[in-house]
N, C-alpha and C. Protein backbone atom coordinates (compact mmCIF):
# COMPACT_ATOMS: atom_id res chain seq x y z
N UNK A 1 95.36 6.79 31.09
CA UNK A 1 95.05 5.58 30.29
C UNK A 1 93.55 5.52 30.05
N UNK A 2 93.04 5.03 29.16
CA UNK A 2 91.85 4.85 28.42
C UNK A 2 91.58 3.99 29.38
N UNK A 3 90.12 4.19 30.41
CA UNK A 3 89.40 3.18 31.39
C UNK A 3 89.29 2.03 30.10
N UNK A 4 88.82 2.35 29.62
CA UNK A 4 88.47 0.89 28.25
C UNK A 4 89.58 -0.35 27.87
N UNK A 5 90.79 0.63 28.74
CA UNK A 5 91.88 -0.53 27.84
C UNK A 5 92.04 -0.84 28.90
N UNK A 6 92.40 -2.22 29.27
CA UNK A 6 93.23 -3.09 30.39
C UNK A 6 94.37 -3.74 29.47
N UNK A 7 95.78 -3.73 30.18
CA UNK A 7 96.70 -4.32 30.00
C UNK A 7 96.58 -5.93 29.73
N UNK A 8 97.36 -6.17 29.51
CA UNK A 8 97.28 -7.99 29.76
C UNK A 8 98.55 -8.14 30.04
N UNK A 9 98.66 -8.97 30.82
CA UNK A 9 99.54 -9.68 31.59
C UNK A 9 100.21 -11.13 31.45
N UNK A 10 101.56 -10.60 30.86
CA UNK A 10 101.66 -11.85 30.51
C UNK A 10 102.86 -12.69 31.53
N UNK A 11 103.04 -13.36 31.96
CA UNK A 11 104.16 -13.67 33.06
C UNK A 11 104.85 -13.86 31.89
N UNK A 12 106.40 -13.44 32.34
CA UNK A 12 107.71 -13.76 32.65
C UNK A 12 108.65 -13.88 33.25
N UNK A 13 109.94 -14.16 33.08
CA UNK A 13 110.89 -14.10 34.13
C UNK A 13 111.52 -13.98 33.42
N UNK A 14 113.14 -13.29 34.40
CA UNK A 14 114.08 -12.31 33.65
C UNK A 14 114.80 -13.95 32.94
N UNK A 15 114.60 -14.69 33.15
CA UNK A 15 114.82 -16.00 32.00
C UNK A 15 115.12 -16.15 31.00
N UNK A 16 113.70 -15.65 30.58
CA UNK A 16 113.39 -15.46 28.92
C UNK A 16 114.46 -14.63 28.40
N UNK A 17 114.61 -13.73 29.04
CA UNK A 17 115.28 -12.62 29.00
C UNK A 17 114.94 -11.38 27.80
N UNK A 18 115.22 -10.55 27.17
CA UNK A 18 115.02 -9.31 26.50
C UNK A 18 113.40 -9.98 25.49
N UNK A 19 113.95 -10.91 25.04
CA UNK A 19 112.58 -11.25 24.18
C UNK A 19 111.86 -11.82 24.74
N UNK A 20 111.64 -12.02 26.08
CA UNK A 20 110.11 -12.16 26.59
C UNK A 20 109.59 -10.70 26.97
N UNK A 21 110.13 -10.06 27.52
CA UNK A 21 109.80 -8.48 27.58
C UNK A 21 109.38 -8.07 26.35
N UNK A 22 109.88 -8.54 25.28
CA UNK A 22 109.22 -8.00 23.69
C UNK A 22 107.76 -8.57 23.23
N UNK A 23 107.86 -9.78 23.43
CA UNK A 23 106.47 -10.77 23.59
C UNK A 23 105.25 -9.57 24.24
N UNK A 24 105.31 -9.76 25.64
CA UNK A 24 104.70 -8.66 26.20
C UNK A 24 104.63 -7.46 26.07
N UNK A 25 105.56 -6.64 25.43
CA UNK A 25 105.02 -5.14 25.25
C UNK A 25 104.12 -5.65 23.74
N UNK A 26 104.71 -6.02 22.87
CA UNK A 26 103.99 -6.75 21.28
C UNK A 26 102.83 -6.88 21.28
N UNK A 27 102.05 -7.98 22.47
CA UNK A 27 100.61 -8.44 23.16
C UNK A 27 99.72 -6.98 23.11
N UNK A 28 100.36 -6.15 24.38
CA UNK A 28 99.86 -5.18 25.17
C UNK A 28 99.31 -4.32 24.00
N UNK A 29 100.19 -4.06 22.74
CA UNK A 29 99.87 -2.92 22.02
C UNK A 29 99.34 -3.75 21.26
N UNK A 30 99.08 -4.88 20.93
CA UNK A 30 97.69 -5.23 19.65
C UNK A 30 96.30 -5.34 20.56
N UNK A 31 96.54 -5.49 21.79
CA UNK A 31 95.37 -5.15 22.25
C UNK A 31 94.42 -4.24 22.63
N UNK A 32 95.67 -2.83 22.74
CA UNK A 32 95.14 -1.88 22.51
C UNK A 32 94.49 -1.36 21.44
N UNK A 33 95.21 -1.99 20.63
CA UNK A 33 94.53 -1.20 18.92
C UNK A 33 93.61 -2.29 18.64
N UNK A 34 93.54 -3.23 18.46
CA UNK A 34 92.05 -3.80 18.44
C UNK A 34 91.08 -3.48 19.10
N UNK A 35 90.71 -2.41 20.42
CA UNK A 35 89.66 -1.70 20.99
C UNK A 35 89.58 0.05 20.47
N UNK A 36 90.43 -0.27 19.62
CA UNK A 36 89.88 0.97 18.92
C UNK A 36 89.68 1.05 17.80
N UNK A 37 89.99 -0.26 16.66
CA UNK A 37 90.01 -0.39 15.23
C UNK A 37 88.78 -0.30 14.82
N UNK A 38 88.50 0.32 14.02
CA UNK A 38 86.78 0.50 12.96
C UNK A 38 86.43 -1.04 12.91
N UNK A 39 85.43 -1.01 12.43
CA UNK A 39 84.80 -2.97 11.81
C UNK A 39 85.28 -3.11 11.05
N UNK A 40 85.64 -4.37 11.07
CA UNK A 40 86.35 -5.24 9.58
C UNK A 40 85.30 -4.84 8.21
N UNK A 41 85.96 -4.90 7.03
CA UNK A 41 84.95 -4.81 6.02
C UNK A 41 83.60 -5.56 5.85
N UNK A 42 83.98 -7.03 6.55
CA UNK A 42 82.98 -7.59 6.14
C UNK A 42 81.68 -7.65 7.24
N UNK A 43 82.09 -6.68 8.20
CA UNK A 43 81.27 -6.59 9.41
C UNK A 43 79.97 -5.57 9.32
N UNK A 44 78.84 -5.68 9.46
CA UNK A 44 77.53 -4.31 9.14
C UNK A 44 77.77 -3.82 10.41
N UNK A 45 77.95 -2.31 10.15
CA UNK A 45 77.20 -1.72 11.82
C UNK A 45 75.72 -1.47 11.72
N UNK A 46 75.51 -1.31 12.84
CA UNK A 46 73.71 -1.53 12.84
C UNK A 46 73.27 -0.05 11.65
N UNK A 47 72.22 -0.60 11.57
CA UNK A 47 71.48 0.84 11.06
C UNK A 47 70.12 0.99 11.96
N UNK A 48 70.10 2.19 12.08
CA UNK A 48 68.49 2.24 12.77
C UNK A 48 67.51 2.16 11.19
N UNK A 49 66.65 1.60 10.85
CA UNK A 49 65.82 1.25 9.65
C UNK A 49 63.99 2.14 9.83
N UNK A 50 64.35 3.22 9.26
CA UNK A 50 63.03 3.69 9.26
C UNK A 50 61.57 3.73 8.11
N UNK A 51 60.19 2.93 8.40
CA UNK A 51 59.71 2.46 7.03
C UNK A 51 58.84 4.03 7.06
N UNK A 52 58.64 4.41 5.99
CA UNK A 52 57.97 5.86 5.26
C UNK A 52 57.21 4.99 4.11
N UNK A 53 55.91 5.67 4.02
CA UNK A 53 54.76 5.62 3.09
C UNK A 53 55.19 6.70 2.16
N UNK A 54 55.49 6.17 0.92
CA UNK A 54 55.48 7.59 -0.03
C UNK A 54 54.49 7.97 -0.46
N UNK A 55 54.76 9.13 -0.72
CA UNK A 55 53.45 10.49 -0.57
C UNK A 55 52.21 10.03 -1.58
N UNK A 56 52.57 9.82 -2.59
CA UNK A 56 51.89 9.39 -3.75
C UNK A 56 50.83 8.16 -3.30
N UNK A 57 51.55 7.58 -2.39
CA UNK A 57 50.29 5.92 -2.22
C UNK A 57 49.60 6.43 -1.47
N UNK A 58 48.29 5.84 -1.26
CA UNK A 58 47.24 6.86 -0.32
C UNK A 58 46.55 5.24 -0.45
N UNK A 59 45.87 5.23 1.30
CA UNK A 59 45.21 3.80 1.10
C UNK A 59 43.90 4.42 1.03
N UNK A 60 43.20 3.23 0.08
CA UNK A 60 41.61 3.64 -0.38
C UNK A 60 40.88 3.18 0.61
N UNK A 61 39.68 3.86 0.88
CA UNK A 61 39.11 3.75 1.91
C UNK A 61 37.70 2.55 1.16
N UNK A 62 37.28 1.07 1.66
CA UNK A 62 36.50 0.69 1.52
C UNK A 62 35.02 1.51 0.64
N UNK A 63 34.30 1.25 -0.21
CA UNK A 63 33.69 1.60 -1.14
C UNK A 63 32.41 1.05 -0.34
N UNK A 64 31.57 2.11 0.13
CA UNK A 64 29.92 1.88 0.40
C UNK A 64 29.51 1.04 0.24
N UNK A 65 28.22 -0.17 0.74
CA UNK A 65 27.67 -1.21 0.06
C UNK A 65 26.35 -0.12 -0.40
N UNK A 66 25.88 -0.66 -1.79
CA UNK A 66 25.08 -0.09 -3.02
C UNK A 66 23.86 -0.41 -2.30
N UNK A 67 22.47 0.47 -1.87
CA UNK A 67 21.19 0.51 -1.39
C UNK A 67 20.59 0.50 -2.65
N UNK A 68 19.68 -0.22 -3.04
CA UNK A 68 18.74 -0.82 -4.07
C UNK A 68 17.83 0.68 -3.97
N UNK A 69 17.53 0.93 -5.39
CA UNK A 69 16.78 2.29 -5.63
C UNK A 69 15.10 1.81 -4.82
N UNK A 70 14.34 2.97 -4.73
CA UNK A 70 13.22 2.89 -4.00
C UNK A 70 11.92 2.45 -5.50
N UNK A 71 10.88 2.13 -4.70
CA UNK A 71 9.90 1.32 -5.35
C UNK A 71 9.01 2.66 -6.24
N UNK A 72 8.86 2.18 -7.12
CA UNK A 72 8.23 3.42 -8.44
C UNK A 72 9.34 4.30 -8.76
N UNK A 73 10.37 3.95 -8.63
CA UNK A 73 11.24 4.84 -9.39
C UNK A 73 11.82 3.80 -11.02
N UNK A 74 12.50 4.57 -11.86
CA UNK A 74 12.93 3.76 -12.77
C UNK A 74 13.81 2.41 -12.62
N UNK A 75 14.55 1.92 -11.66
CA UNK A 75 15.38 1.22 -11.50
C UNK A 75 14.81 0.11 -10.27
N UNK A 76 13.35 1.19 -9.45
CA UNK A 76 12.97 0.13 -8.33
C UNK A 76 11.79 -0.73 -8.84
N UNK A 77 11.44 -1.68 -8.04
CA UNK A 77 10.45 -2.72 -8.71
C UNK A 77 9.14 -1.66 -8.11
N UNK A 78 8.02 -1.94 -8.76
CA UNK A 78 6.51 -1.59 -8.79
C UNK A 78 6.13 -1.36 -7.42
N UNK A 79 5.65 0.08 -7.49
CA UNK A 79 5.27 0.58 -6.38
C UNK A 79 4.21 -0.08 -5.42
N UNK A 80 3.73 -1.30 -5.65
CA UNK A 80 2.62 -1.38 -5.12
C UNK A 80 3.31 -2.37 -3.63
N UNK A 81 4.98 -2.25 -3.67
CA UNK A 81 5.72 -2.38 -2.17
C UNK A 81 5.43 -3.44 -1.65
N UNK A 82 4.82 -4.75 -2.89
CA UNK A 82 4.87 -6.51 -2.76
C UNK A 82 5.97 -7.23 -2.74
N UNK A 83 6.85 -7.14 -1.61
CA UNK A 83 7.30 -8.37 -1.76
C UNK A 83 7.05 -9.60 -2.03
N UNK A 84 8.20 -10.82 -1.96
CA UNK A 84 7.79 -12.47 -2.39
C UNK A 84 6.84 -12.58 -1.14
N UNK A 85 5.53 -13.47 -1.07
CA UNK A 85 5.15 -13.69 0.13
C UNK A 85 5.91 -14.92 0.20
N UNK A 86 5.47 -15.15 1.74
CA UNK A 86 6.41 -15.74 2.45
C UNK A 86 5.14 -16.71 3.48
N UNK A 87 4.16 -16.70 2.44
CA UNK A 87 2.92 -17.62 3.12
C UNK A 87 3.28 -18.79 2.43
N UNK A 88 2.64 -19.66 3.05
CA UNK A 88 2.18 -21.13 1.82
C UNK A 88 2.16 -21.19 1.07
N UNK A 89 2.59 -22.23 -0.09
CA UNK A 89 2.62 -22.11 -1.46
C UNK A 89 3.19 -23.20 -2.05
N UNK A 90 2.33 -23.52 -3.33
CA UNK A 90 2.60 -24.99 -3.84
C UNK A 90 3.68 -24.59 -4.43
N UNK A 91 4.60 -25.41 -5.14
CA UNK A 91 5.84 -25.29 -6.21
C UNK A 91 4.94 -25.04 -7.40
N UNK A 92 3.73 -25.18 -8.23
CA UNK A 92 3.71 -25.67 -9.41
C UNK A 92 2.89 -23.94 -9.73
N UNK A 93 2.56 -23.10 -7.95
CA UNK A 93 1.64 -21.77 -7.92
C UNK A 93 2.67 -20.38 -8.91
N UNK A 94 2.13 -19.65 -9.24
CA UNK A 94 2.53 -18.48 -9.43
C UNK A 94 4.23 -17.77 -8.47
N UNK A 95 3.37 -18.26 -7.28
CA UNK A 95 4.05 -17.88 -5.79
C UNK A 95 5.34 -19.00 -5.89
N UNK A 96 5.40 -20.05 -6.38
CA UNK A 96 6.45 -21.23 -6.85
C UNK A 96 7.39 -20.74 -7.34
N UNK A 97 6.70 -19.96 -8.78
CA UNK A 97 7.87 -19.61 -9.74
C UNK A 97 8.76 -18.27 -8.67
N UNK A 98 8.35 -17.28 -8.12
CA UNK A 98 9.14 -15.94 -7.63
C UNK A 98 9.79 -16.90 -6.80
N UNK A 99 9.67 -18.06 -6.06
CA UNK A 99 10.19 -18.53 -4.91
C UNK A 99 11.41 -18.78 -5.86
N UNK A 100 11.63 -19.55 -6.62
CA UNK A 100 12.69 -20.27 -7.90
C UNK A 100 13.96 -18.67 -7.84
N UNK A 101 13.35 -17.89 -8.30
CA UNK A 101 14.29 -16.71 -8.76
C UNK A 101 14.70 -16.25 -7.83
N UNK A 102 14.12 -16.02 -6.59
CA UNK A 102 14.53 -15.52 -5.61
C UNK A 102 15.92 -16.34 -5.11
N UNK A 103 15.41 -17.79 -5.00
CA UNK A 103 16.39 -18.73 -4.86
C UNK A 103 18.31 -18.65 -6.10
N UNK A 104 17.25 -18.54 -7.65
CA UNK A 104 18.74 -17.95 -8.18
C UNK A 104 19.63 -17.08 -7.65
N UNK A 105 19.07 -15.84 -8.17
CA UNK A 105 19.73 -14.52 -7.25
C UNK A 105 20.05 -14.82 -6.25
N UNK A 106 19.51 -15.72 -5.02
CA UNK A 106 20.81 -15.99 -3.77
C UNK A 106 22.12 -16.76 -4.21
N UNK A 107 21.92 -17.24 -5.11
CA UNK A 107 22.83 -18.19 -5.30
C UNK A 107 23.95 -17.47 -5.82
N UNK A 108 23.50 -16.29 -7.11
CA UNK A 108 24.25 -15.64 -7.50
C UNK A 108 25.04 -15.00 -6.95
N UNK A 109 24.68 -14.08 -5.97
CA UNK A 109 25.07 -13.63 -4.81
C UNK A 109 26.02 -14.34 -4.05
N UNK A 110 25.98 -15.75 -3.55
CA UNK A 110 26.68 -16.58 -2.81
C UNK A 110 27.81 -16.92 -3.51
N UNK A 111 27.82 -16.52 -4.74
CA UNK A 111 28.91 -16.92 -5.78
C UNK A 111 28.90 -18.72 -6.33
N UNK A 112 27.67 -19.35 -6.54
CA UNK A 112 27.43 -20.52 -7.05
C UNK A 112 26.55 -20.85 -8.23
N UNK A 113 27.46 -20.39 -8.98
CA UNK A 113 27.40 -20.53 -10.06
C UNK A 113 26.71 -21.56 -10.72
N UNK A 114 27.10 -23.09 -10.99
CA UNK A 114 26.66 -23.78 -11.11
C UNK A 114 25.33 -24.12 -11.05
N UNK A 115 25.19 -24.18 -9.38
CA UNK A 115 23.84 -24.23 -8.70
C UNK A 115 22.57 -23.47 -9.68
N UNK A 116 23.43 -22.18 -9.49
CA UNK A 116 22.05 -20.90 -10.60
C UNK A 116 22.05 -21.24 -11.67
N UNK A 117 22.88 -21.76 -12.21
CA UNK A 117 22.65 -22.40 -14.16
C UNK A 117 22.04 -22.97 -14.39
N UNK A 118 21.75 -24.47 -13.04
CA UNK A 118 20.77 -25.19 -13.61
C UNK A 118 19.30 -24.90 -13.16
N UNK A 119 19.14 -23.55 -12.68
CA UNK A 119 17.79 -23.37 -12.39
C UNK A 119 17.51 -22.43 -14.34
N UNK A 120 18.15 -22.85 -14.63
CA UNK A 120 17.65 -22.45 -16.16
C UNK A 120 17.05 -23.45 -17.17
N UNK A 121 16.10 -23.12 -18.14
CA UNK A 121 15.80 -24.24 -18.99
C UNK A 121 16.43 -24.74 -19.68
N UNK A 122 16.73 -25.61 -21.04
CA UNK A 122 17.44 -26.03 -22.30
C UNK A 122 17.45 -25.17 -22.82
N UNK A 123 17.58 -23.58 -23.11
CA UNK A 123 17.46 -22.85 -23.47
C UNK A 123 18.84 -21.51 -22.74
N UNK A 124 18.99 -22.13 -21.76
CA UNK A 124 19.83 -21.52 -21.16
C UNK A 124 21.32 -20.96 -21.48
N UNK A 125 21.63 -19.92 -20.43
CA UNK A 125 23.40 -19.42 -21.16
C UNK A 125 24.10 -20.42 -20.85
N UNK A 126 25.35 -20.22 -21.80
CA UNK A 126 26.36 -20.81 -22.01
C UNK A 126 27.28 -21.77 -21.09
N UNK A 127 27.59 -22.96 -20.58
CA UNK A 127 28.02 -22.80 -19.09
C UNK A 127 29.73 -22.14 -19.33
N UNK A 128 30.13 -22.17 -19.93
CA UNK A 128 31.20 -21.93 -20.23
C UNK A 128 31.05 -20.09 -20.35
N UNK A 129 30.70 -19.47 -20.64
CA UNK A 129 30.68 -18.18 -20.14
C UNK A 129 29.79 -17.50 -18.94
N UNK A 130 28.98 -18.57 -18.77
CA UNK A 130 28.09 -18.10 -17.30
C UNK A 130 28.80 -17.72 -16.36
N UNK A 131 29.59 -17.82 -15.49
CA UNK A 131 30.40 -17.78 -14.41
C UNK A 131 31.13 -16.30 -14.71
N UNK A 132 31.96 -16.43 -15.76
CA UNK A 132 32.79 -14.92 -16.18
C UNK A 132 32.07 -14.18 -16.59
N UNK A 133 30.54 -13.87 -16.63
CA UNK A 133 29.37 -12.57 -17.04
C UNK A 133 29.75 -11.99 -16.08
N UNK A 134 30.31 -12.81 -14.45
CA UNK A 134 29.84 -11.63 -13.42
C UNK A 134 31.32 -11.52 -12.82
N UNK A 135 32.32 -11.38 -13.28
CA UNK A 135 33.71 -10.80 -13.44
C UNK A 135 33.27 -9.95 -13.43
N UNK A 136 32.52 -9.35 -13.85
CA UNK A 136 32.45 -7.76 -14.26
C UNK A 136 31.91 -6.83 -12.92
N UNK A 137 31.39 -7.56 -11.70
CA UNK A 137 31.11 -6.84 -10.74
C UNK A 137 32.17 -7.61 -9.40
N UNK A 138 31.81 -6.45 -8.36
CA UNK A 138 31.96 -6.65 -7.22
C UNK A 138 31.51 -7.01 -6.07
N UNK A 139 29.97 -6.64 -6.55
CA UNK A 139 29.01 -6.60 -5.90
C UNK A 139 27.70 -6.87 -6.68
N UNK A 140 26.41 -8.03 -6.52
CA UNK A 140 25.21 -8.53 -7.26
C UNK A 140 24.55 -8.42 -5.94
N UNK A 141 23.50 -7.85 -6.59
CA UNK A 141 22.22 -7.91 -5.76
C UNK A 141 21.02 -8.28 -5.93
N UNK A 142 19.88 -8.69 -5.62
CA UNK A 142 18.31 -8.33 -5.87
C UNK A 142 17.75 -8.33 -5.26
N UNK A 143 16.39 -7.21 -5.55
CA UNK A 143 15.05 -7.57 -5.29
C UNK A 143 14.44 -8.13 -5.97
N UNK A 144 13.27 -8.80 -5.43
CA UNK A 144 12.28 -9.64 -6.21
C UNK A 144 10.88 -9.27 -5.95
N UNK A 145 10.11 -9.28 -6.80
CA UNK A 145 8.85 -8.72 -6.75
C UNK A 145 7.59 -9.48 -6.42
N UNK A 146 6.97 -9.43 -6.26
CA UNK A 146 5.88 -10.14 -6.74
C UNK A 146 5.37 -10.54 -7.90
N UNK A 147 5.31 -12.20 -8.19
CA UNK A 147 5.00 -12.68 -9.55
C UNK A 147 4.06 -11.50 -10.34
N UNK A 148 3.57 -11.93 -11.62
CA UNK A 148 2.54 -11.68 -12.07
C UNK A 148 1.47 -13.00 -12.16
N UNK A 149 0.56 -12.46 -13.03
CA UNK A 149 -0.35 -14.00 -13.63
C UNK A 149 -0.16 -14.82 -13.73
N UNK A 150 -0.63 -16.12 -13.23
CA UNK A 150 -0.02 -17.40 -14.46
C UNK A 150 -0.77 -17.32 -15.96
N UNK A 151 -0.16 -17.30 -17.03
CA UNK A 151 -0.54 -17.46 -18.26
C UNK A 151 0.05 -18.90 -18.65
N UNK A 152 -0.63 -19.65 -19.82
CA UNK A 152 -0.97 -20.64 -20.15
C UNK A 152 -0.71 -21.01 -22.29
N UNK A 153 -0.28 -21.61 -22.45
CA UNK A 153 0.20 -21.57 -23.98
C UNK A 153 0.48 -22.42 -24.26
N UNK A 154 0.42 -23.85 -25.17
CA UNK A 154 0.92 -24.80 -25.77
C UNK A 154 0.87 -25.42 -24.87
N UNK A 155 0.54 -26.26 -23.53
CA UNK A 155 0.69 -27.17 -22.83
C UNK A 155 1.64 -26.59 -21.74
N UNK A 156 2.03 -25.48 -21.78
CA UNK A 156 2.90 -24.38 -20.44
C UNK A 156 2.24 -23.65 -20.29
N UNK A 157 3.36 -23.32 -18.64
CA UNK A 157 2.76 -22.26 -18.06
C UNK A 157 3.88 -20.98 -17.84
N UNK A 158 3.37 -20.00 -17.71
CA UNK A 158 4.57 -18.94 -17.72
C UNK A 158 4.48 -18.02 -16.68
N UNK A 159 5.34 -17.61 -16.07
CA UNK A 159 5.04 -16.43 -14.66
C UNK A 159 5.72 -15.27 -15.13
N UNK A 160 5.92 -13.97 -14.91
CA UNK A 160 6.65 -13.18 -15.04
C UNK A 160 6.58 -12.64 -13.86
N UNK A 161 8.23 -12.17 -13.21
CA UNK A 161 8.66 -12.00 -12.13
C UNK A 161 9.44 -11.12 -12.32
N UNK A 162 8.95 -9.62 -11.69
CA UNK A 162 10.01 -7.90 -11.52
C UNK A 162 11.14 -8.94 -10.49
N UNK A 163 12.16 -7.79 -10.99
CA UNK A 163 13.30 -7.74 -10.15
C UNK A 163 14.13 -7.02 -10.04
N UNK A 164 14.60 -6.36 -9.24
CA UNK A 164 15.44 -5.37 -9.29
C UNK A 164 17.43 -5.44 -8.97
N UNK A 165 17.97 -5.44 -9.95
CA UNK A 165 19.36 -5.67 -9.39
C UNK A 165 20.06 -4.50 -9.41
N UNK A 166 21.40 -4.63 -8.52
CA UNK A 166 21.88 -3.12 -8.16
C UNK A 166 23.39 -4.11 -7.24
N UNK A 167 24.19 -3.59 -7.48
CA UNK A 167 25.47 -3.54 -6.76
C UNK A 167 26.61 -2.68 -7.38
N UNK A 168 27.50 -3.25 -7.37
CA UNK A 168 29.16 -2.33 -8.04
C UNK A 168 29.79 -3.04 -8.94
N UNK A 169 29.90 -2.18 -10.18
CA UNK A 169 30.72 -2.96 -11.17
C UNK A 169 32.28 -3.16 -10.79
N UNK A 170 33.00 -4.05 -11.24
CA UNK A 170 34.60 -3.81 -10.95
C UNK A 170 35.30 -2.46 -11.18
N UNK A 171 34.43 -1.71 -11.85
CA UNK A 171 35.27 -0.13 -11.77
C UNK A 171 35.14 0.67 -11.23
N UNK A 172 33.93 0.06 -10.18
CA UNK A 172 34.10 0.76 -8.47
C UNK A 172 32.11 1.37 -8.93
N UNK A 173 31.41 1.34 -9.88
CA UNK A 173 30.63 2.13 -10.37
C UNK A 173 29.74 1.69 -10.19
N UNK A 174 28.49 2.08 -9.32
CA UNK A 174 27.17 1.96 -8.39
C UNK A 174 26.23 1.84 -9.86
N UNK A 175 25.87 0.28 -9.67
CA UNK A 175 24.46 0.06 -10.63
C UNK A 175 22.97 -0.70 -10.09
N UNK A 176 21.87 -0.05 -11.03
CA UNK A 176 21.19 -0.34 -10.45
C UNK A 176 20.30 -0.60 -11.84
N UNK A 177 19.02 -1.66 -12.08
CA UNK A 177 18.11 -1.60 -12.93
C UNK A 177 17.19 -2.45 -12.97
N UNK A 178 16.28 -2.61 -13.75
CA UNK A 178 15.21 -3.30 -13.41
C UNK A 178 15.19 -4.65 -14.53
N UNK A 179 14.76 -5.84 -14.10
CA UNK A 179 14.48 -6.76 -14.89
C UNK A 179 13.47 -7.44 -14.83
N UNK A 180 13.38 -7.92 -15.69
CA UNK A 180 11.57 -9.08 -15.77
C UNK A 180 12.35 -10.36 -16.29
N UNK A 181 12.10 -11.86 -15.20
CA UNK A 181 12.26 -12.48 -15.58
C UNK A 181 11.20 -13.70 -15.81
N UNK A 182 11.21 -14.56 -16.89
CA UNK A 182 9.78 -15.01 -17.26
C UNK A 182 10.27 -16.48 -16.81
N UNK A 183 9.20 -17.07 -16.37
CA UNK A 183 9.54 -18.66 -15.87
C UNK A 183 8.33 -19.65 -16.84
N UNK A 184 9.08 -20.78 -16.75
CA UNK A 184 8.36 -21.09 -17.05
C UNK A 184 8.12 -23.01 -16.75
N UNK A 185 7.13 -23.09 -17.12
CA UNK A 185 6.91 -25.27 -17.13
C UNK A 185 5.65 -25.70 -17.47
N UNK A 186 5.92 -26.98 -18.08
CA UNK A 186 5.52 -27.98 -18.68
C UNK A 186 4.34 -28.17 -17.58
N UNK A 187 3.15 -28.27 -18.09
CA UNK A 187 1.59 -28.77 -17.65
C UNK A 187 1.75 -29.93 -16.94
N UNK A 188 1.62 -30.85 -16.37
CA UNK A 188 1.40 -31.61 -15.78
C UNK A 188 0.36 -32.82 -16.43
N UNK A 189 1.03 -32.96 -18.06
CA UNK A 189 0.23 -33.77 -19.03
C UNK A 189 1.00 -34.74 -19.51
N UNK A 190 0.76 -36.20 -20.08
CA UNK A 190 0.90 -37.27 -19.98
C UNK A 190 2.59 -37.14 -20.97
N UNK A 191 3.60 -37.84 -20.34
CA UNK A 191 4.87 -37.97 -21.15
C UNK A 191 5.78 -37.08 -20.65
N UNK A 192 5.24 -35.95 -19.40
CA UNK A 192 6.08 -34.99 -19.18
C UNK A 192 6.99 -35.34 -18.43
N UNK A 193 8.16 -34.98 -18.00
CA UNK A 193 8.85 -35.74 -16.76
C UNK A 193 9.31 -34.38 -15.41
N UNK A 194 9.33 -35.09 -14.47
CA UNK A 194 9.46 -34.27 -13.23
C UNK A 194 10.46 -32.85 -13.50
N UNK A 195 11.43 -32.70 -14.29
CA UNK A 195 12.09 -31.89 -14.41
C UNK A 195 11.63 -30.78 -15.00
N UNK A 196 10.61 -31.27 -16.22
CA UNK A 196 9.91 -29.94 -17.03
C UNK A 196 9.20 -29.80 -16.47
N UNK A 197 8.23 -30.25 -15.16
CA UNK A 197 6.91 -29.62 -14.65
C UNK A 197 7.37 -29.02 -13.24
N UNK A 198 8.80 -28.58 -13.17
CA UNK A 198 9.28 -28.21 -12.37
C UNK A 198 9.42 -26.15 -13.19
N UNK A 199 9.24 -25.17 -12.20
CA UNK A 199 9.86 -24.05 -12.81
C UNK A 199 10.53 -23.79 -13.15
N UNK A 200 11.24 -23.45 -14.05
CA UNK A 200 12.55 -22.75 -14.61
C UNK A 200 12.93 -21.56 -15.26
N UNK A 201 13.79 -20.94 -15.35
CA UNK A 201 13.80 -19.72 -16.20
C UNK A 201 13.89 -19.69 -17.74
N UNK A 202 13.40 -18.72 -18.18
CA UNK A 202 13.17 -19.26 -19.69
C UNK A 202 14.06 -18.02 -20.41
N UNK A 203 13.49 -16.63 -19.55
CA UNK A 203 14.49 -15.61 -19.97
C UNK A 203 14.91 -14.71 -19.17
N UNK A 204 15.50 -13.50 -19.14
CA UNK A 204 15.02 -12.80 -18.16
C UNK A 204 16.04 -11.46 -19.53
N UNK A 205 15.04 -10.67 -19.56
CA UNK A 205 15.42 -9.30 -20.17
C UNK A 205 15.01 -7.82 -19.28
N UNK A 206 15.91 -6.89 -19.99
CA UNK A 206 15.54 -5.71 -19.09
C UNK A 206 14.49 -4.43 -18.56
């Protein structure tokens, strides 16, 4: 006998007579065959479930952060290796205006948008396309140079400020180049108001 199968037991007495003996052999053999019947249809047998990477997917390995080109080259700011100082300095100085840009470009960087727009004059981009210019990267960077001169014109004043930007475009593609951006504000002459004798950007080309 199959260790697996146990009988079952059903009492009778010769009472019942022939058809309780039938009862019980009847029992005995559906219980046998129910310990050996396959699963019902609607029953899963297990599966062991094994997960495989197909060959074709390959995970990309993180993309370098972009090192800003070196100083006197085409793309780095002016060799003469001035950073912004980082001494004393009025808002209205030369040293005012690089402080301003430096401050954009963090912002840009930080992804605040807003914030960097309004360090622009009435003259400024779009706000409505400002934000989606820099869809186009992954990565914004800068250096900032040391101002130039203050120059003087119509009742303004103007700074021009190297800068160097460099990160990754969205198509994975390492950039780097140089810009000059020009600042500028209102003299500190009768009718002006705190906002124009404040620095701002006026342009910035490449």
């Amino acid at each position: 006998m199959n260790p697996k199968l146990r009988p079952v037991h059903v009492p009778f007495s010769f009472r019942n007579g022939w058809s309780g003996m039938r009862i019980a052999i009847l029992v005995f053999a559906l219980a046998a065959a129910s310990c050996g019947s396959p699963p019902a249809a609607n029953e899963q047998a297990p599966v062991n479930v094994v997960e495989t990477v197909p060959e074709n997917v390959a995970t990309a390995a993180p993309l370098p952060r972009v090192e800003p080109a070196a100083p006197g080259t085409p793309a780095g700011l002016p060799d003469d290796r001035t950073p912004v100082s980082e001494a004393p300095f009025t808002e209205t100085s030369a040293q005012g205006a690089a402080n301003v840009v430096q401050t954009y470009f963090a912002l840009i960087e930080e992804k605040k948008y807003d914030q960097a727009r309004a360090l622009w004059g009435p003259n400024g981009p779009n706000a409505a396309t400002f934000e989606k210019s820099f869809d186009a990267y992954t990565e914004y960077h800068a250096q900032v140079g040391a101002p130039g001169a203050m120059e003087g014109a119509a009742g303004s004043s103007y700074v021009e400020v190297p800068v160097q930007l460099y990160g990754r475009r969205s198509t994975g593609e390492a950039f780097r180049t140089r810009a000059t951006v020009t600042m500028r504000r209102v003299n500190d002459v009768p009718g002006s108001t705190p906002a124009q004798r404040r620095w701002h950007i006026e342009r910035i080309e490449p």
